[in-house]
N, C-alpha and C. Protein backbone atom coordinates (compact mmCIF):
# COMPACT_ATOMS: atom_id res chain seq x y z
N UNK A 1 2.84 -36.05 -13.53
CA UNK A 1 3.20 -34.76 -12.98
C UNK A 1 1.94 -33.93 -12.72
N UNK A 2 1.83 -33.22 -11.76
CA UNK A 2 1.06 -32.59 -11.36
C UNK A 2 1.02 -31.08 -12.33
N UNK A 3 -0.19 -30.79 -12.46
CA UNK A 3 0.17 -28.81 -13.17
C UNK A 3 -0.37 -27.82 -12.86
N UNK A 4 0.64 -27.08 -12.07
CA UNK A 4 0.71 -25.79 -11.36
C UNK A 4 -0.23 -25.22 -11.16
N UNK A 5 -1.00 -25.31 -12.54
CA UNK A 5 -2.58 -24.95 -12.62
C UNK A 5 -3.23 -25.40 -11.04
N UNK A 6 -3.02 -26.37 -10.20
CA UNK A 6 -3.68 -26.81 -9.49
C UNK A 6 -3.69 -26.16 -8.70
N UNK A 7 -2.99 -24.87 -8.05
CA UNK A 7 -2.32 -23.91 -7.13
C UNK A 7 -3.54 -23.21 -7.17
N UNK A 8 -4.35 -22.91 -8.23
CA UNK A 8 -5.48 -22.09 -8.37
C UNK A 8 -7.02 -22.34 -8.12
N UNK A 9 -6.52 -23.70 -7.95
CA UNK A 9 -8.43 -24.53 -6.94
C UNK A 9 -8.67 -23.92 -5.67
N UNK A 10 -7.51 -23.57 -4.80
CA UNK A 10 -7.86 -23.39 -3.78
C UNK A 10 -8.25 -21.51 -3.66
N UNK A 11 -7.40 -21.71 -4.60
CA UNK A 11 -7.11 -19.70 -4.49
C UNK A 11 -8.65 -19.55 -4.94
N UNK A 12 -9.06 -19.74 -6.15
CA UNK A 12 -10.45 -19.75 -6.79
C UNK A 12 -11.64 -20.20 -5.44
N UNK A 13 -11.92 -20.99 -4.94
CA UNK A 13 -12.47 -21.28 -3.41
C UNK A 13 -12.22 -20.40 -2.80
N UNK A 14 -11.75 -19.53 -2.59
CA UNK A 14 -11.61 -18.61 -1.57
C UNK A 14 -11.50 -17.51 -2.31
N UNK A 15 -11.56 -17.12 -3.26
CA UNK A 15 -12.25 -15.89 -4.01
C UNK A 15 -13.68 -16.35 -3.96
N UNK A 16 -14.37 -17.15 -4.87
CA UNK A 16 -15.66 -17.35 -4.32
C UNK A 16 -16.14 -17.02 -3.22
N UNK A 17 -15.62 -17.53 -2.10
CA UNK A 17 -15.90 -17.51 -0.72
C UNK A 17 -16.44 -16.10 -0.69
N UNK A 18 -15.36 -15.39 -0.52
CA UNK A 18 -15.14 -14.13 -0.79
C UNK A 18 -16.47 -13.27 -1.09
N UNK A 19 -16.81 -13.57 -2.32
CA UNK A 19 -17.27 -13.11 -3.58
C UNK A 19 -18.70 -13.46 -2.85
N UNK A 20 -19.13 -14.42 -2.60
CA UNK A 20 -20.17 -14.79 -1.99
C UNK A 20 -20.64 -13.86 -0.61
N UNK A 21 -19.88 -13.63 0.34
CA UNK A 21 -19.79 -13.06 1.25
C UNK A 21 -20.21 -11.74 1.56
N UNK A 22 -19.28 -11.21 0.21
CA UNK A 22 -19.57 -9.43 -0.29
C UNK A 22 -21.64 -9.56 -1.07
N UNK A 23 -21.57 -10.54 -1.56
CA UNK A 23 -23.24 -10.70 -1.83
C UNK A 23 -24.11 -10.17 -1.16
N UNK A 24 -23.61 -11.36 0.12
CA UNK A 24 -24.77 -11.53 1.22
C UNK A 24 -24.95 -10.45 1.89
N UNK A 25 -23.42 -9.53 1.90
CA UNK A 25 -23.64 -8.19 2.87
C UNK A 25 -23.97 -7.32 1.95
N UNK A 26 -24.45 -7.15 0.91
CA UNK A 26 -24.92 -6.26 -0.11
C UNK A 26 -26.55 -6.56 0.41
N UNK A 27 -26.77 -7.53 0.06
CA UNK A 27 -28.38 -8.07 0.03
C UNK A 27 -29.25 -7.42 1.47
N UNK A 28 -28.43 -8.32 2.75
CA UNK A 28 -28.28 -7.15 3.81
C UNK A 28 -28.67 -6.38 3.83
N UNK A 29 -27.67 -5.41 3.22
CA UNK A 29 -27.93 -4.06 3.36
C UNK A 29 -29.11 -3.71 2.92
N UNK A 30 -29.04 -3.82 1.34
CA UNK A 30 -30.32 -3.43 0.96
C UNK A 30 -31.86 -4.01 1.41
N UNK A 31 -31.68 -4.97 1.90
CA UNK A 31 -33.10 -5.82 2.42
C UNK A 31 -33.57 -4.89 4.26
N UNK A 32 -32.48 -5.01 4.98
CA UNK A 32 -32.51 -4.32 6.37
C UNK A 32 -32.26 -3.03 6.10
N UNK A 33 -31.96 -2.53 4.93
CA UNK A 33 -31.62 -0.61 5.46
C UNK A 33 -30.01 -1.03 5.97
N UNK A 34 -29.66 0.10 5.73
CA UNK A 34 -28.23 0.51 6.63
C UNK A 34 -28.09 1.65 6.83
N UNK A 35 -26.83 2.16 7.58
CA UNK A 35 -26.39 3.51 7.53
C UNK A 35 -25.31 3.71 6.81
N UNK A 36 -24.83 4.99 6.32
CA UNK A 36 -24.10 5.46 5.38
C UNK A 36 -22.96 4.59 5.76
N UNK A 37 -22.19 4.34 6.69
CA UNK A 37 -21.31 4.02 7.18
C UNK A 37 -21.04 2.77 6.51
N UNK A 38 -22.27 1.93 6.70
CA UNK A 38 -22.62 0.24 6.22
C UNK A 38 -22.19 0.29 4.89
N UNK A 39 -22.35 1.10 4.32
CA UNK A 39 -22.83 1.53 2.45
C UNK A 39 -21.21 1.45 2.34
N UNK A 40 -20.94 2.54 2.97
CA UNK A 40 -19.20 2.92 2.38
C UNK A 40 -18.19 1.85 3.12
N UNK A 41 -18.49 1.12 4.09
CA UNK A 41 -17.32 0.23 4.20
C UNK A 41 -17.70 -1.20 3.95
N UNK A 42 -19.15 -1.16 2.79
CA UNK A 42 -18.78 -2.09 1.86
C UNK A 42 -18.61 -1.64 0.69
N UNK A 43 -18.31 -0.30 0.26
CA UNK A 43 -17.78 0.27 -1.11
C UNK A 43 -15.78 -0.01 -0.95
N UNK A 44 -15.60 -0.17 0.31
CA UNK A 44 -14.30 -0.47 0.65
C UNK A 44 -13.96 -1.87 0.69
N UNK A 45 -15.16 -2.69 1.03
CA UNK A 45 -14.49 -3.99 0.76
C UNK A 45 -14.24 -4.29 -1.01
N UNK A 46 -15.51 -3.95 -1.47
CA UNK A 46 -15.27 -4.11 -2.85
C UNK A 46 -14.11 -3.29 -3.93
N UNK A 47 -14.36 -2.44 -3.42
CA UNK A 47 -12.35 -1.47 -3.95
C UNK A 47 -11.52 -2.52 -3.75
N UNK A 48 -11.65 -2.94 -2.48
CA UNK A 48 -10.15 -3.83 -2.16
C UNK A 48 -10.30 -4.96 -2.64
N UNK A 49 -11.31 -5.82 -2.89
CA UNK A 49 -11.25 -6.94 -3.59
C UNK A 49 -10.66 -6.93 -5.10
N UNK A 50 -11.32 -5.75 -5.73
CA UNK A 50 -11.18 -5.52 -7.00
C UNK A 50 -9.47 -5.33 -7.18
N UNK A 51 -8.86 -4.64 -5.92
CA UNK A 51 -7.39 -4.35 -6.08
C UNK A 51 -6.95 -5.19 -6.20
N UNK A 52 -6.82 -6.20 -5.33
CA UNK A 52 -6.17 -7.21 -4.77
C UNK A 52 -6.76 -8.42 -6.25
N UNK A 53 -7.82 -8.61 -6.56
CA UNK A 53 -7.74 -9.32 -8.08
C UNK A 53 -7.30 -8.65 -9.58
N UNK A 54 -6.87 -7.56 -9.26
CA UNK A 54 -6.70 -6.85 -9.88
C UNK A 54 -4.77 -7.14 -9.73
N UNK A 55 -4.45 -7.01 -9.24
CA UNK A 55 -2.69 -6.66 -8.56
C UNK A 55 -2.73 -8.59 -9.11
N UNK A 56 -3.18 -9.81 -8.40
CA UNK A 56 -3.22 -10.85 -8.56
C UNK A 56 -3.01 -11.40 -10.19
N UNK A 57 -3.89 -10.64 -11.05
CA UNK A 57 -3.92 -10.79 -12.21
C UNK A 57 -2.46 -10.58 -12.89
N UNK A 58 -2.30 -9.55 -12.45
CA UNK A 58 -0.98 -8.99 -13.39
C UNK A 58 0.43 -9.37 -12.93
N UNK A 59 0.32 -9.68 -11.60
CA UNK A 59 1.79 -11.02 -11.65
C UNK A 59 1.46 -12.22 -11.64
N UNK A 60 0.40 -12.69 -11.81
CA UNK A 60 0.17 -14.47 -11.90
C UNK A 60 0.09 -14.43 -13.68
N UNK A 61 -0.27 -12.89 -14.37
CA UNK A 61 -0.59 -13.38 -15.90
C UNK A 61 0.89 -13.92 -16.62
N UNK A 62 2.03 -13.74 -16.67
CA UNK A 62 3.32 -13.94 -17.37
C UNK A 62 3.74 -15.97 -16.77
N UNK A 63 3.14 -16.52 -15.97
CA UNK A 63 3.25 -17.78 -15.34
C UNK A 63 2.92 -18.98 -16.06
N UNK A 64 3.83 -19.81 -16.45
CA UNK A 64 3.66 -20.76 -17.68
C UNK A 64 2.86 -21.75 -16.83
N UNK A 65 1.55 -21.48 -16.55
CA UNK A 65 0.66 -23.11 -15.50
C UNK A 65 0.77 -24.40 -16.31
N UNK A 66 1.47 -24.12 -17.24
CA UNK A 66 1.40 -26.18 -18.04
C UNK A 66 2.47 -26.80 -16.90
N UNK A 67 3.31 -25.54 -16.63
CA UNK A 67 4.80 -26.15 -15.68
C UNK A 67 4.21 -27.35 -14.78
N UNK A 68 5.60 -28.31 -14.26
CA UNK A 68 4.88 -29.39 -13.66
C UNK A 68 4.98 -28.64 -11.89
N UNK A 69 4.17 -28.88 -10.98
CA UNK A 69 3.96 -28.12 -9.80
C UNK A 69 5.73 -28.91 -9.00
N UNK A 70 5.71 -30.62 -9.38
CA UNK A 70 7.08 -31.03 -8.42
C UNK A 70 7.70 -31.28 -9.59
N UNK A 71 9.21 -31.16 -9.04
CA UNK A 71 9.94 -32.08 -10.30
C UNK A 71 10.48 -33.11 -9.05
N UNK A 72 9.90 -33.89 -8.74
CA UNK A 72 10.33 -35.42 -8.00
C UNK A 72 9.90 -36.38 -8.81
N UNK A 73 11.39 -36.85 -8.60
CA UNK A 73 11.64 -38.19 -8.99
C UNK A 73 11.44 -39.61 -7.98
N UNK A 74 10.96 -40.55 -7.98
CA UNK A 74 10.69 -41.34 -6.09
C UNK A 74 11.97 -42.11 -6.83
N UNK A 75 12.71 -42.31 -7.74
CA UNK A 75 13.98 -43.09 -7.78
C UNK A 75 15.05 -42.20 -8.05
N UNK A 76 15.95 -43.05 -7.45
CA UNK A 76 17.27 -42.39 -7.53
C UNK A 76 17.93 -42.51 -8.52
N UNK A 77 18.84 -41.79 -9.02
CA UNK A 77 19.73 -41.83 -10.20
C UNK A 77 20.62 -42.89 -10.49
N UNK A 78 20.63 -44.12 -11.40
CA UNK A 78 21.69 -45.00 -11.00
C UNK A 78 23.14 -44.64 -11.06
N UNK A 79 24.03 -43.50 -11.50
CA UNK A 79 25.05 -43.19 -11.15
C UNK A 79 25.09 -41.98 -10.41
N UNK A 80 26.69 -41.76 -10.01
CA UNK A 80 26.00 -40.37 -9.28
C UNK A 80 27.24 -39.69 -9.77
């Protein structure tokens, strides 16, 4: 059986992604200068990241991940 847990490789990859991304446009900024503008709508990406892992946390925390992800069976039941 597969476990549910596995639902979270991809999600985790693409928070990284993410996470990486908001870096590079930090570094950016600070390496080239920006304008105020630059500054505050990456103070907005990072609010919203933080929300959105934030909101993520608190309905994925109550989720039993031992669960099996399929319940398939590849045989059939011998009676029915």
């Amino acid at each position: 059986m597969i476990p549910l847990a596995y639902l979270l490789i991809p999600y985790g990859i693409f928070v990284a992604a993410v996470l990486v991304h908001g870096f590079l446009t930090m570094w950016a900024l600070y390496r080239f200068g920006g304008e105020f503008s630059a500054f505050f709508a990456t103070f907005l990406f990072w609010a919203a990241s933080l929300g959105i892992l934030f909101f993520t946390w608190t309905l994925l925390a109550p989720v039993d991940w031992a669960q099996p992800l399929l319940q398939f069976s590849a045989f059939a039941p011998t009676g029915f």
